[in-house]
Structures are given as C-alpha cells and as structure tokens.
C-alpha atoms as a PDB file:
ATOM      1  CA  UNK A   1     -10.588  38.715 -13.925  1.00  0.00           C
ATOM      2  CA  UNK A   2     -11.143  39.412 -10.076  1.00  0.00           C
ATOM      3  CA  UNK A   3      -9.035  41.104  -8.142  1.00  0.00           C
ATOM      4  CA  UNK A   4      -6.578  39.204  -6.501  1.00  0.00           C
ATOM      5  CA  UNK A   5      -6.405  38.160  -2.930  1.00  0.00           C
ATOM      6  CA  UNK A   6      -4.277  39.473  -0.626  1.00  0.00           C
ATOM      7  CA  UNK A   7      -3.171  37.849   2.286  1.00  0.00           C
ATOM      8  CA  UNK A   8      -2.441  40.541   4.295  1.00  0.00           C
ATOM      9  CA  UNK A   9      -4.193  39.675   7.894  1.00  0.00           C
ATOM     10  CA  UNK A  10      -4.705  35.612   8.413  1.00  0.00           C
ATOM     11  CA  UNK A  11      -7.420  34.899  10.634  1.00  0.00           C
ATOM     12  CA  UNK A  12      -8.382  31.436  11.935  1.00  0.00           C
ATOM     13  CA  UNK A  13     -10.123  30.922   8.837  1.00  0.00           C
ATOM     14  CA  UNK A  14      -7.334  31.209   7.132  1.00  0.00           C
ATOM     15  CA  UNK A  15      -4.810  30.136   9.679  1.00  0.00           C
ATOM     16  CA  UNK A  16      -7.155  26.745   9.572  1.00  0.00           C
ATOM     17  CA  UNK A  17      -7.314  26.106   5.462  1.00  0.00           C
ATOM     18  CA  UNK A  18      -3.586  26.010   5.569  1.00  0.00           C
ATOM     19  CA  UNK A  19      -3.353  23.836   8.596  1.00  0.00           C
ATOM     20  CA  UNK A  20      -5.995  21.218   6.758  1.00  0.00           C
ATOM     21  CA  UNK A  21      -4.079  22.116   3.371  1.00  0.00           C
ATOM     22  CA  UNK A  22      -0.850  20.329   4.697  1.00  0.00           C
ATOM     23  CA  UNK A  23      -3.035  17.536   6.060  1.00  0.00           C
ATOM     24  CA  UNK A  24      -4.338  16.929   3.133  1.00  0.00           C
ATOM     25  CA  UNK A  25      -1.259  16.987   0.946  1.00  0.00           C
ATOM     26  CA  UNK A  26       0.604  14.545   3.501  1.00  0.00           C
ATOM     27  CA  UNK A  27      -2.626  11.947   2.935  1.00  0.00           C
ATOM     28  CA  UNK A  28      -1.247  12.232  -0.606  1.00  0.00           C
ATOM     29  CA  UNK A  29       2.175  12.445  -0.870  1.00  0.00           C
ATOM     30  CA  UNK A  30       3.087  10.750   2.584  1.00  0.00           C
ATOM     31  CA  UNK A  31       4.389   7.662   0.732  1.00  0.00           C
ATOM     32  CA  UNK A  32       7.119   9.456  -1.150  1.00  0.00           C
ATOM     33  CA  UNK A  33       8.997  10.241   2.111  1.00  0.00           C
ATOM     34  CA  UNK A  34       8.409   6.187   3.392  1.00  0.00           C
ATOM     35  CA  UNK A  35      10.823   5.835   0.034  1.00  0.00           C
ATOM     36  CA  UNK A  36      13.333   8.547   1.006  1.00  0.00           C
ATOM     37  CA  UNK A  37      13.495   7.977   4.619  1.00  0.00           C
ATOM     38  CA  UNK A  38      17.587   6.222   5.724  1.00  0.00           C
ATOM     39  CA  UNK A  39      18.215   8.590   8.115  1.00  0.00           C
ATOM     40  CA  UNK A  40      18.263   7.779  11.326  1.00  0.00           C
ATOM     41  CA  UNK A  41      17.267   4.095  10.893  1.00  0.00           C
ATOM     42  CA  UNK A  42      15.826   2.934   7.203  1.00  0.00           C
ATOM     43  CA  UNK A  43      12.448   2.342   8.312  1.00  0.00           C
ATOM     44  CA  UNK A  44      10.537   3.838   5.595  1.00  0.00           C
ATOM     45  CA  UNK A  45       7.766   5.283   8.352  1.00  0.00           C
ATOM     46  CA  UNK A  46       9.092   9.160   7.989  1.00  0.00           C
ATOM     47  CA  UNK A  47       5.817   9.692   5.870  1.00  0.00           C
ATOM     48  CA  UNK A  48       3.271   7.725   8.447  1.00  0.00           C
ATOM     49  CA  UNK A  49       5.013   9.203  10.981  1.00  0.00           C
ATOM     50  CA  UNK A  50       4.841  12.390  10.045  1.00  0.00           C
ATOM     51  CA  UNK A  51       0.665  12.279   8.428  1.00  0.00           C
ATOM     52  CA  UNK A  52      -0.209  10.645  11.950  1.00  0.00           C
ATOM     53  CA  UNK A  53       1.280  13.745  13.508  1.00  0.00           C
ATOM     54  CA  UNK A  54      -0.896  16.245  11.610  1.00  0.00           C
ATOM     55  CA  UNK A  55      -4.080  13.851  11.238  1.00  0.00           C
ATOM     56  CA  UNK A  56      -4.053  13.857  15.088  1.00  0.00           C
ATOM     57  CA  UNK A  57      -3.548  17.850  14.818  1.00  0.00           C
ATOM     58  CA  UNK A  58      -6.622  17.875  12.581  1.00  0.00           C
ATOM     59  CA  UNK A  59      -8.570  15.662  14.586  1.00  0.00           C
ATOM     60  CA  UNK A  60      -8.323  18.878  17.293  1.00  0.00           C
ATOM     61  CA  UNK A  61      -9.177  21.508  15.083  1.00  0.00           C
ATOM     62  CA  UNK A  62     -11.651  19.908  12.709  1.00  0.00           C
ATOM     63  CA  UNK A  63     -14.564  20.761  14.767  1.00  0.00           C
ATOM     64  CA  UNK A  64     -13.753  24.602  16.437  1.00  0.00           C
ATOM     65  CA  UNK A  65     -15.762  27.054  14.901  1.00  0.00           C
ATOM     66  CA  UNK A  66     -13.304  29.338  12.640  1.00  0.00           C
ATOM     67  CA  UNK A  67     -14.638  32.524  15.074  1.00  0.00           C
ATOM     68  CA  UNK A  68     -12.335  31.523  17.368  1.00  0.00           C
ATOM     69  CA  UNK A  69      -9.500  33.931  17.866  1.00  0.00           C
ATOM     70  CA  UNK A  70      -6.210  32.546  15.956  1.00  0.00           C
ATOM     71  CA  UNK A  71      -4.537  31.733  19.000  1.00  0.00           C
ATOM     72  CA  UNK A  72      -6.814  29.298  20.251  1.00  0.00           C
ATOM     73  CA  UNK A  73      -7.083  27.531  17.083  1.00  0.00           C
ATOM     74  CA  UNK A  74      -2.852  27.179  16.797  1.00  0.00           C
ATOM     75  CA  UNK A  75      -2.889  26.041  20.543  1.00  0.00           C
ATOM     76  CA  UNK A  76      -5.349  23.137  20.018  1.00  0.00           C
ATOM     77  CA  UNK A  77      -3.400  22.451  16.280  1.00  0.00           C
ATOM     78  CA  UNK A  78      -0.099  22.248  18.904  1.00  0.00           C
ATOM     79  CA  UNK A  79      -1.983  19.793  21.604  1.00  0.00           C
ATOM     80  CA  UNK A  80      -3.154  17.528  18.849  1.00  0.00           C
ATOM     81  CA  UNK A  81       0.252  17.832  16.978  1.00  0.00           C
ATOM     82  CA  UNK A  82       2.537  16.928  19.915  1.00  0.00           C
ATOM     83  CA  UNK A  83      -0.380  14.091  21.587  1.00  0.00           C
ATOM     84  CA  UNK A  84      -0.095  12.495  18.330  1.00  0.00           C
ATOM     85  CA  UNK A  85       3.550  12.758  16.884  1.00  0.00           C
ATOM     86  CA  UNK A  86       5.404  10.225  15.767  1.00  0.00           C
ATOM     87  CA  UNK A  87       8.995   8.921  15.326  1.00  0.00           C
ATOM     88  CA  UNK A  88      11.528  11.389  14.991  1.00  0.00           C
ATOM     89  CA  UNK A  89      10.474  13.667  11.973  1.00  0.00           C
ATOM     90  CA  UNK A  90       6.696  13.677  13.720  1.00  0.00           C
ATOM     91  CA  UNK A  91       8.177  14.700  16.533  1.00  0.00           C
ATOM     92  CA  UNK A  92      10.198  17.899  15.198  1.00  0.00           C
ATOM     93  CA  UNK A  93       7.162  18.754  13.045  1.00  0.00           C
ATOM     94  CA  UNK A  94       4.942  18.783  16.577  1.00  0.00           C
ATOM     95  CA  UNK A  95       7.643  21.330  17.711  1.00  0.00           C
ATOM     96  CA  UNK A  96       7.391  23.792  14.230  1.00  0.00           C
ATOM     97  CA  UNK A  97       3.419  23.743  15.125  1.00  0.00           C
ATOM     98  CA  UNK A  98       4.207  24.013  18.886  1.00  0.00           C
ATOM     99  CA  UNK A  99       6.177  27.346  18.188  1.00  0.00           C
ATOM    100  CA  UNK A 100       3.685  28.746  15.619  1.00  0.00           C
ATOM    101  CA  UNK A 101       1.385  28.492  18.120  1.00  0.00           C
ATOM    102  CA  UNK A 102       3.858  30.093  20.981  1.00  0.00           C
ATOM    103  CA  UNK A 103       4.516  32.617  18.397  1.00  0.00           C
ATOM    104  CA  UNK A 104       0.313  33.491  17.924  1.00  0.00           C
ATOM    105  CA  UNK A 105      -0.395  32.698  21.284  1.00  0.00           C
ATOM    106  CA  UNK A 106      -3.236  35.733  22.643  1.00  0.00           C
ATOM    107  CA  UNK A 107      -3.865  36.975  19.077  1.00  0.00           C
ATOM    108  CA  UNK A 108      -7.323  37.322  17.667  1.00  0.00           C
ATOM    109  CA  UNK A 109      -5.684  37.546  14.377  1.00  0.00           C
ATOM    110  CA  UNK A 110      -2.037  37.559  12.793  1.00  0.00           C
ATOM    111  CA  UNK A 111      -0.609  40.786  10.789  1.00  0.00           C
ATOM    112  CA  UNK A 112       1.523  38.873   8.026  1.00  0.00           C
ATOM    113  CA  UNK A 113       4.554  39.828   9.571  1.00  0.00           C
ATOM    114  CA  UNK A 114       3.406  38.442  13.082  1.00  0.00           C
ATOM    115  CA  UNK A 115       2.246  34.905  11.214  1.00  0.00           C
ATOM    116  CA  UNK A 116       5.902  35.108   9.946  1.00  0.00           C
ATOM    117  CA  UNK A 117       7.695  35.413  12.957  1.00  0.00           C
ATOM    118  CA  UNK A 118       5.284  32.797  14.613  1.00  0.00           C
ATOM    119  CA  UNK A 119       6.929  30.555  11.585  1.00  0.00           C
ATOM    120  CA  UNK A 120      10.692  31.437  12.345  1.00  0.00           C
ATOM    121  CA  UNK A 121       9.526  30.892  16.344  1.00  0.00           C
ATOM    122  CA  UNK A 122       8.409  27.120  15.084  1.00  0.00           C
ATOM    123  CA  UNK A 123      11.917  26.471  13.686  1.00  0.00           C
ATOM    124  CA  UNK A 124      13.258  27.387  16.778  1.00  0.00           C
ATOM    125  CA  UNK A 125      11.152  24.968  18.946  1.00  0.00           C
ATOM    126  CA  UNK A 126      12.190  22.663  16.721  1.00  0.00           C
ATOM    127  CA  UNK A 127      15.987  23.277  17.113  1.00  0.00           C
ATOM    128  CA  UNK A 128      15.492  23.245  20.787  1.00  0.00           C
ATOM    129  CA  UNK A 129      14.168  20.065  20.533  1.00  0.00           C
ATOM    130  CA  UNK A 130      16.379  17.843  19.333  1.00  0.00           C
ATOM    131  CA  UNK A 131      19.635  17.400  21.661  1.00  0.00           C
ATOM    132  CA  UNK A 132      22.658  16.677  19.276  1.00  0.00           C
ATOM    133  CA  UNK A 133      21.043  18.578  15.573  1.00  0.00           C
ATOM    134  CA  UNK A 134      22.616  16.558  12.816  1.00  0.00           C
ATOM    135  CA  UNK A 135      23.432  18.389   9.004  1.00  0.00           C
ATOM    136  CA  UNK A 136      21.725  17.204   6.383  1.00  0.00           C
ATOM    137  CA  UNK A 137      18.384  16.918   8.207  1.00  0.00           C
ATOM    138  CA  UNK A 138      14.876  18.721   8.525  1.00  0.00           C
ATOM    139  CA  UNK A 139      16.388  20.638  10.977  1.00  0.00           C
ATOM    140  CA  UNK A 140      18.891  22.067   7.823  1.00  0.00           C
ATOM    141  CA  UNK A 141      16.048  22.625   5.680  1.00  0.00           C
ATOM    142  CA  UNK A 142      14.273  24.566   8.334  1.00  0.00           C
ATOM    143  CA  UNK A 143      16.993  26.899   8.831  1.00  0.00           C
ATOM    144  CA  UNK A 144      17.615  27.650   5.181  1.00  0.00           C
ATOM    145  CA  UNK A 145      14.204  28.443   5.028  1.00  0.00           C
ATOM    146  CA  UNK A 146      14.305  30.678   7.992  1.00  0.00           C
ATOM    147  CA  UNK A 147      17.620  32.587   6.707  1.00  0.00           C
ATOM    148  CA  UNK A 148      16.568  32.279   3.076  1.00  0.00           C
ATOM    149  CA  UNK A 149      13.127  34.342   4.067  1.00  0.00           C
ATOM    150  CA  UNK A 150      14.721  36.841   7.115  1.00  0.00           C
ATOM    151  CA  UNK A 151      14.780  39.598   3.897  1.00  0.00           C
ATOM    152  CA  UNK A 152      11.696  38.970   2.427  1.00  0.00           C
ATOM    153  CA  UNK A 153       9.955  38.585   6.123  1.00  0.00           C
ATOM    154  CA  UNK A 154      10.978  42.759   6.338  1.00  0.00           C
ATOM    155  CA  UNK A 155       9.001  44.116   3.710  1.00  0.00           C
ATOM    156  CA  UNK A 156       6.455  41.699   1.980  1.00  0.00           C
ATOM    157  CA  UNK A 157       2.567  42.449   3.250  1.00  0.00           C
ATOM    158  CA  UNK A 158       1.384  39.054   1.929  1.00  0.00           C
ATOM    159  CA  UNK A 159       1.865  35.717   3.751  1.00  0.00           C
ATOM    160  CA  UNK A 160       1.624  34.063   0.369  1.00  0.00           C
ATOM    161  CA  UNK A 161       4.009  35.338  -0.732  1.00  0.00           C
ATOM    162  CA  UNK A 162       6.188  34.278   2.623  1.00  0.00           C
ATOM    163  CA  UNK A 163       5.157  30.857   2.171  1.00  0.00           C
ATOM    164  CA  UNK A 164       6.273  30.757  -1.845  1.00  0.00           C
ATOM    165  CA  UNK A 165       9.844  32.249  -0.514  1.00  0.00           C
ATOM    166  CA  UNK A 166       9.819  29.461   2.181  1.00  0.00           C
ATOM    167  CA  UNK A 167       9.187  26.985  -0.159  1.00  0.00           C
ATOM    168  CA  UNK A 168      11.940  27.853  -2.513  1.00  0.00           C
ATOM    169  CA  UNK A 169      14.571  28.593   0.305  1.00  0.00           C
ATOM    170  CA  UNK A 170      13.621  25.620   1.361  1.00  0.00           C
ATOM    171  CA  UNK A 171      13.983  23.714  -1.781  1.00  0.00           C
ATOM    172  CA  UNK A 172      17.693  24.941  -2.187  1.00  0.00           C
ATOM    173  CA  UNK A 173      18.526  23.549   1.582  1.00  0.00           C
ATOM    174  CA  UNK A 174      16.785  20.088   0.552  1.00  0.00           C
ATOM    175  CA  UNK A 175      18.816  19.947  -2.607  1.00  0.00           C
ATOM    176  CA  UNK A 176      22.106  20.069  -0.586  1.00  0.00           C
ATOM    177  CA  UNK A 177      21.316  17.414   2.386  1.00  0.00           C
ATOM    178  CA  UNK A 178      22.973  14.826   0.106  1.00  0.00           C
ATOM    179  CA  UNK A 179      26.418  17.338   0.389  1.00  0.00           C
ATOM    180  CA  UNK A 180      26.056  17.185   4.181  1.00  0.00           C
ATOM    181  CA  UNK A 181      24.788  13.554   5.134  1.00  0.00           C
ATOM    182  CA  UNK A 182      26.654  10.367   3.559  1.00  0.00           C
ATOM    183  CA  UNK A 183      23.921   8.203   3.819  1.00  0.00           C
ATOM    184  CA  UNK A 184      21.884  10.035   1.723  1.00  0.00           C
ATOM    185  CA  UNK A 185      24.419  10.436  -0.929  1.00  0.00           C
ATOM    186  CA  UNK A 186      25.055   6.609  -0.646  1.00  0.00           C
ATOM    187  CA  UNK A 187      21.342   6.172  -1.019  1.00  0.00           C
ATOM    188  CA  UNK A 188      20.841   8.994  -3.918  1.00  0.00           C
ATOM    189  CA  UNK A 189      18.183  10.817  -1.326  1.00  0.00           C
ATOM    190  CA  UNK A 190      17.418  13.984  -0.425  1.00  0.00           C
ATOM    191  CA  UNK A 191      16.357  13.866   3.585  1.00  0.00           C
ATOM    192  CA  UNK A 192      12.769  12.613   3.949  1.00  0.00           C
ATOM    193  CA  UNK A 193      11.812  15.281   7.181  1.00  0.00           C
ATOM    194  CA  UNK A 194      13.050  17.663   5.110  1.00  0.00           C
ATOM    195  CA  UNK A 195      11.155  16.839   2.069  1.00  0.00           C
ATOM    196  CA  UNK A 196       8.327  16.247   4.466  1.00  0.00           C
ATOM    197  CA  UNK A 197       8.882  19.613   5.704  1.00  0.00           C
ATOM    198  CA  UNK A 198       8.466  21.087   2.289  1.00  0.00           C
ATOM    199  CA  UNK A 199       5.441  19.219   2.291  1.00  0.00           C
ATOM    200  CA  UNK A 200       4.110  20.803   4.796  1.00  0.00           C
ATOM    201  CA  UNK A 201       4.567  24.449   3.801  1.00  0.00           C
ATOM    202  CA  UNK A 202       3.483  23.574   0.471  1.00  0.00           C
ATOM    203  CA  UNK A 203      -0.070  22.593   1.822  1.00  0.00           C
ATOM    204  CA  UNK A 204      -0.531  25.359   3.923  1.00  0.00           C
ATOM    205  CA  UNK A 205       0.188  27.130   0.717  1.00  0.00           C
ATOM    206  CA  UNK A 206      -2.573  25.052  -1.083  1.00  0.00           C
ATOM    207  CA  UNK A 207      -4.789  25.579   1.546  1.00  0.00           C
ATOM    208  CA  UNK A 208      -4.555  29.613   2.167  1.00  0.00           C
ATOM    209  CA  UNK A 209      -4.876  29.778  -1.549  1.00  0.00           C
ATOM    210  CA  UNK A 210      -6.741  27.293  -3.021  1.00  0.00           C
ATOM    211  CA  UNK A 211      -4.074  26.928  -5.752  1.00  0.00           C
ATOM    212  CA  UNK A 212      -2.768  23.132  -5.677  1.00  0.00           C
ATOM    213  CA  UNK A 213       0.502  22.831  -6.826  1.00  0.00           C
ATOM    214  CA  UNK A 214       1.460  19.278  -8.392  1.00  0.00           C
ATOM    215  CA  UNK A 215       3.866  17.334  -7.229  1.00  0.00           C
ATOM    216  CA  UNK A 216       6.084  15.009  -9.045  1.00  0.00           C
ATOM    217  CA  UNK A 217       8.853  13.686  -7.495  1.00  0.00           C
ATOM    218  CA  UNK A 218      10.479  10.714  -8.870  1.00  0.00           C
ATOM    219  CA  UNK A 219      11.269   8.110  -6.165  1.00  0.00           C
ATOM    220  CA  UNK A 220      13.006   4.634  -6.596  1.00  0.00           C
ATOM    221  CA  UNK A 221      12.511   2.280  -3.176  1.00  0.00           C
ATOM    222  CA  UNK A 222      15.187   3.325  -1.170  1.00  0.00           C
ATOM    223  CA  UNK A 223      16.037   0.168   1.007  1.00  0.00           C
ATOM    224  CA  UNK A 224      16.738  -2.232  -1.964  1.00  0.00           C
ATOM    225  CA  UNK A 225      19.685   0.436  -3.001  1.00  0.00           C
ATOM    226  CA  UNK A 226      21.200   0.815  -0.221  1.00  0.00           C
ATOM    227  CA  UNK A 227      21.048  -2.907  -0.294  1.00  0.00           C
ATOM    228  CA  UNK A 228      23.111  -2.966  -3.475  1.00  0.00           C
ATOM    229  CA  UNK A 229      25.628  -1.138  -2.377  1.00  0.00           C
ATOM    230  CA  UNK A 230      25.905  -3.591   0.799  1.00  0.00           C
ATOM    231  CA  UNK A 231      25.470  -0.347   3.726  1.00  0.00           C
ATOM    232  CA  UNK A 232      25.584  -1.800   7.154  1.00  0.00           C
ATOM    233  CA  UNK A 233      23.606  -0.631   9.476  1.00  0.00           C
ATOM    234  CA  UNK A 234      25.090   0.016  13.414  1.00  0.00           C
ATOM    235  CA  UNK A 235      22.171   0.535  15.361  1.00  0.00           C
ATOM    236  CA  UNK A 236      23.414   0.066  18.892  1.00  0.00           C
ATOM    237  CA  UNK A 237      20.087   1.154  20.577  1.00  0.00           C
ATOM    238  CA  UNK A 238      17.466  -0.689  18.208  1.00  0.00           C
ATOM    239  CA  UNK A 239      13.968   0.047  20.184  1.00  0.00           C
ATOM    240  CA  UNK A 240      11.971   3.534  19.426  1.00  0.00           C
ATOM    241  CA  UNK A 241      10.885   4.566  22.892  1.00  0.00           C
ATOM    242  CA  UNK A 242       8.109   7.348  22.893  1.00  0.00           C
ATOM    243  CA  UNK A 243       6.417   8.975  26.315  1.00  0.00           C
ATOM    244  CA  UNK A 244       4.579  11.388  27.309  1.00  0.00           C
ATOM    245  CA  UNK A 245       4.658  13.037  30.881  1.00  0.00           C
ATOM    246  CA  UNK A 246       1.324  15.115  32.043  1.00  0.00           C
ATOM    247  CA  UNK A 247       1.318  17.384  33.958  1.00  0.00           C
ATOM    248  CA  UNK A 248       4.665  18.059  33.885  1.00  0.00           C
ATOM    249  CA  UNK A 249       6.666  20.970  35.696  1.00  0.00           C
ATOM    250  CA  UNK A 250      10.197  20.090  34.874  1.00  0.00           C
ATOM    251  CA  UNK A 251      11.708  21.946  31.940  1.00  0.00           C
ATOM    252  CA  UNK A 252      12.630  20.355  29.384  1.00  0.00           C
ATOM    253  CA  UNK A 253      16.284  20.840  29.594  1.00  0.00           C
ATOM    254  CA  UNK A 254      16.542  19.245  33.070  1.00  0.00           C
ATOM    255  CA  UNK A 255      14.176  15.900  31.103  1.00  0.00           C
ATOM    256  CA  UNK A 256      17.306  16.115  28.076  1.00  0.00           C
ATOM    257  CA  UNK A 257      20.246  16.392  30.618  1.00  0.00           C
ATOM    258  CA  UNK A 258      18.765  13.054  32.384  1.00  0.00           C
ATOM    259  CA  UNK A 259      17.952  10.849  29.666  1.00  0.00           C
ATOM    260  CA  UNK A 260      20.880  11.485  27.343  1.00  0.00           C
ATOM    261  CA  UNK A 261      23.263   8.737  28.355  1.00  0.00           C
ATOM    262  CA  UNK A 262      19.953   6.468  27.459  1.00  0.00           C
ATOM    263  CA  UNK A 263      20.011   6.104  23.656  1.00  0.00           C
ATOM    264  CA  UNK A 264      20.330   8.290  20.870  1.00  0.00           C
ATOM    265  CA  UNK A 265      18.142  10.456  18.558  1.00  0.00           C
ATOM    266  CA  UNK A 266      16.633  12.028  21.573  1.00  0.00           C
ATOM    267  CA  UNK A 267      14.189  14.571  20.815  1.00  0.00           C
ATOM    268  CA  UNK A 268      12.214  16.396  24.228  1.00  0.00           C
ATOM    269  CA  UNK A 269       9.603  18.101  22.475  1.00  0.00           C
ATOM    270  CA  UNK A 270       7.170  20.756  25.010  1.00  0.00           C
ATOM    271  CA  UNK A 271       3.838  21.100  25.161  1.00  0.00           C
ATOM    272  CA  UNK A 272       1.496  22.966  27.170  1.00  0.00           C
ATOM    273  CA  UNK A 273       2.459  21.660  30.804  1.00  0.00           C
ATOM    274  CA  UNK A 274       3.420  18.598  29.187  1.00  0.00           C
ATOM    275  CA  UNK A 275       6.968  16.255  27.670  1.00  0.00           C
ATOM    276  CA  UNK A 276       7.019  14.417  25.027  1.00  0.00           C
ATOM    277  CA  UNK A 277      10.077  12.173  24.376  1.00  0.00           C
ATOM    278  CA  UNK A 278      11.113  10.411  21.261  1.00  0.00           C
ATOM    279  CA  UNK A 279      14.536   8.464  22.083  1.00  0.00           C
END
C-alpha cells in the first residue's frame, strides 16, 4: 500500500482534473437531470443545459498548460463557463465557477482552506445572481452545502475531504427540495440544478482523486407523470431570452432593477467586464 494522497495545496493541476472531472461526469449522467427537470418550465433541458455550460468551460481550459498559476486557469474556466451557459441552472452554475474563480483570483496556488472559501464565494455569486431565489432549488442545495461544511471548512487540511462533506451536506438539502417546492412533490422529484449541482462536486471529486464514484439514480420520465396527475402549466412569459452585453460597465444590479418588470426567472449573471442575462 502507498501512502495516501493528501490534498493539502491544489495547484492548477489539480484545480484542472477536477474541473474536467465534472465535465466528464455531466457527459454521463446529464440525462438523468433532462428526467428530473419541472421546475421552472418542464423542459427536460436542465442536463444539456447545464453539460453545454461546462463543455464550453472546458473548451477554455483544455489547452493551457497546467504551469499556469491557479488563478488564471479558474478565470478562463469562468469566461468559458458564463460565454457558454445555458438556461437557468447553466446559468447559476456559470456564477458558482465565476466566484471560485473571484475567490482564487491572483493565486499561484490554493491552501485548502483558500480553495474552500473560493467554493463558499461561488455560492454566493450564485445567490446574487438570481433576483427572486426560490426554496426548493439549486440555490437550496448550495446553501446547505455551504452551512453543512462552515465546521469542517475550520479545521480539515484536505480539500478531499471538503468536497466528500459537500457532497453529503449537499445530499441532505437535495433530499428535502420535494418538502419545499410542490411541483416536485407532485412530480416525485428531487430538483434537477440541484442534483446537477451534486453532479458537479462529485466530478471534481472524481477528478482530484481519481476515485469514480458510481452513480445510480433511479429515474422514471418525469413529464408523462405529471401528465397523470393532469398539472397545468401557467407560463405567462413562454420565450427563454438569453444575452450577453460586452464590454459592459453597468453593474449588475442597475441591469436586474431594469429588466425585472420584463419576465420572470431572471438571472444577471457577471463576468469579467461582461452581463449575461437569462430571463
């Protein structure tokens, strides 16, 4: 038996494995959350959505060389993230990356503790992000996860260990979004950006480690039930409107105040001197 790894300092190396890890587990789980996704509209695209956000991240960090310092490789991960997001749950995910990269932004390389705080610093961008936050959501499962870990964060050394506590705080939030959204209940769901958000730790997991964890989660099409039970569906603003302003200088509160008598599900997500809006 070796000895075993400690993550104790993640590099770009690293930082990049676990950014490619969660790529890679969306290309094969990504169909799972089409099934769970009702909420906001039962499209069934949460999974595309959110894969084409990340495979747009990877396309931006495939090719820099790993000697890079940490920060630059989380600020092109962000650009690529937030150009390429997608729907709503895309959209929130660009903003997790977006603040991990806020949160790493100058580094050469992260002390565990600092790659943890970038983490909480995502789930705030994300919260910022969306204008009215809805229980039951991702944006639930990222808080559990970033109250569920705020003990652990103050004395564990190894950020694999961090993203194992995420990933069971995070678990226990998921479990309860059916207790905090009726649609889901109706449906017999848990929320799909939240699963999706799981996802997404879980990979970065898979890829800082190497260890794959498998995944079985039983899933029966979604739309068909909620068919059965005869839901209707009021969707007073029925078109998906995404843009993206560059350069932009206005902040993105001024952008939310603006737009918000325009539709509904409004999510301002920022980039590096640019807007993107999901509405």
């Amino acid at each position: 038996m070796g000895a075993k790894v400690m993550y104790t300092t993640i590099d770009s190396v690293y930082f990049k494995n676990m950014l490619i890890g969660a790529y890679q587990l969306f290309q094969q789980k990504y169909e799972i959350l089409n099934q769970l996704n009702v909420f906001p509209v039962p499209d069934g695209d949460t999974g595309n959505n959110m894969l084409n956000t990340l495979k747009s991240m990877y396309s931006m960090i495939a090719d820099v060389d790993p000697s890079e310092p940490i920060g630059i490789m989380a600020e092109k991960a962000s650009a690529g993230a937030i150009m390429g997001a997608r729907g709503n749950s895309g959209v929130i995910l660009s903003q997790i990356i977006h603040g991990i990269s806020r949160g790493l932004h100058g580094k050469t390389t992260a002390s565990c503790g600092q790659m943890s705080k970038a983490f909480q610093y995502g789930i705030l961008y994300a919260y910022r992000s969306v204008t009215k936050p809805v229980e039951g959501t991702i944006l639930s499962v990222a808080r559990g996860i970033a109250k569920g870990t705020r003990e652990v964060i103050r004395t564990e050394t190894d950020f694999s260990k961090i993203l194992e506590a995420s990933i069971t705080c995070g678990n226990e939030a998921l479990a309860k979004t059916p207790e905090q959204l009726q649609i889901l209940k109706d449906a017999n769901v848990v929320d799909a950006g939240g699963q999706g958000l799981i996802f997404f730790l879980m990979g970065c997991l898979n890829g800082l480690t190497g260890k794959v964890e498998k995944i079985d989660i039983e899933v029966k099409p979604v739309i068909s039930r909620l068919e059965a039970k005869g839901e209707q569906f009021s969707i007073e603003y029925p078109y998906c409107t995404e843009f993206i302003i560059s350069p932009c200088k206005l902040p993105a509160k001024e952008v939310r105040k603006r737009l918000e008598a325009w539709g509904e599900s409004m999510i301002v997500a920022e980039g590096d001197n640019l807007i993107k809006v999901h509405i």
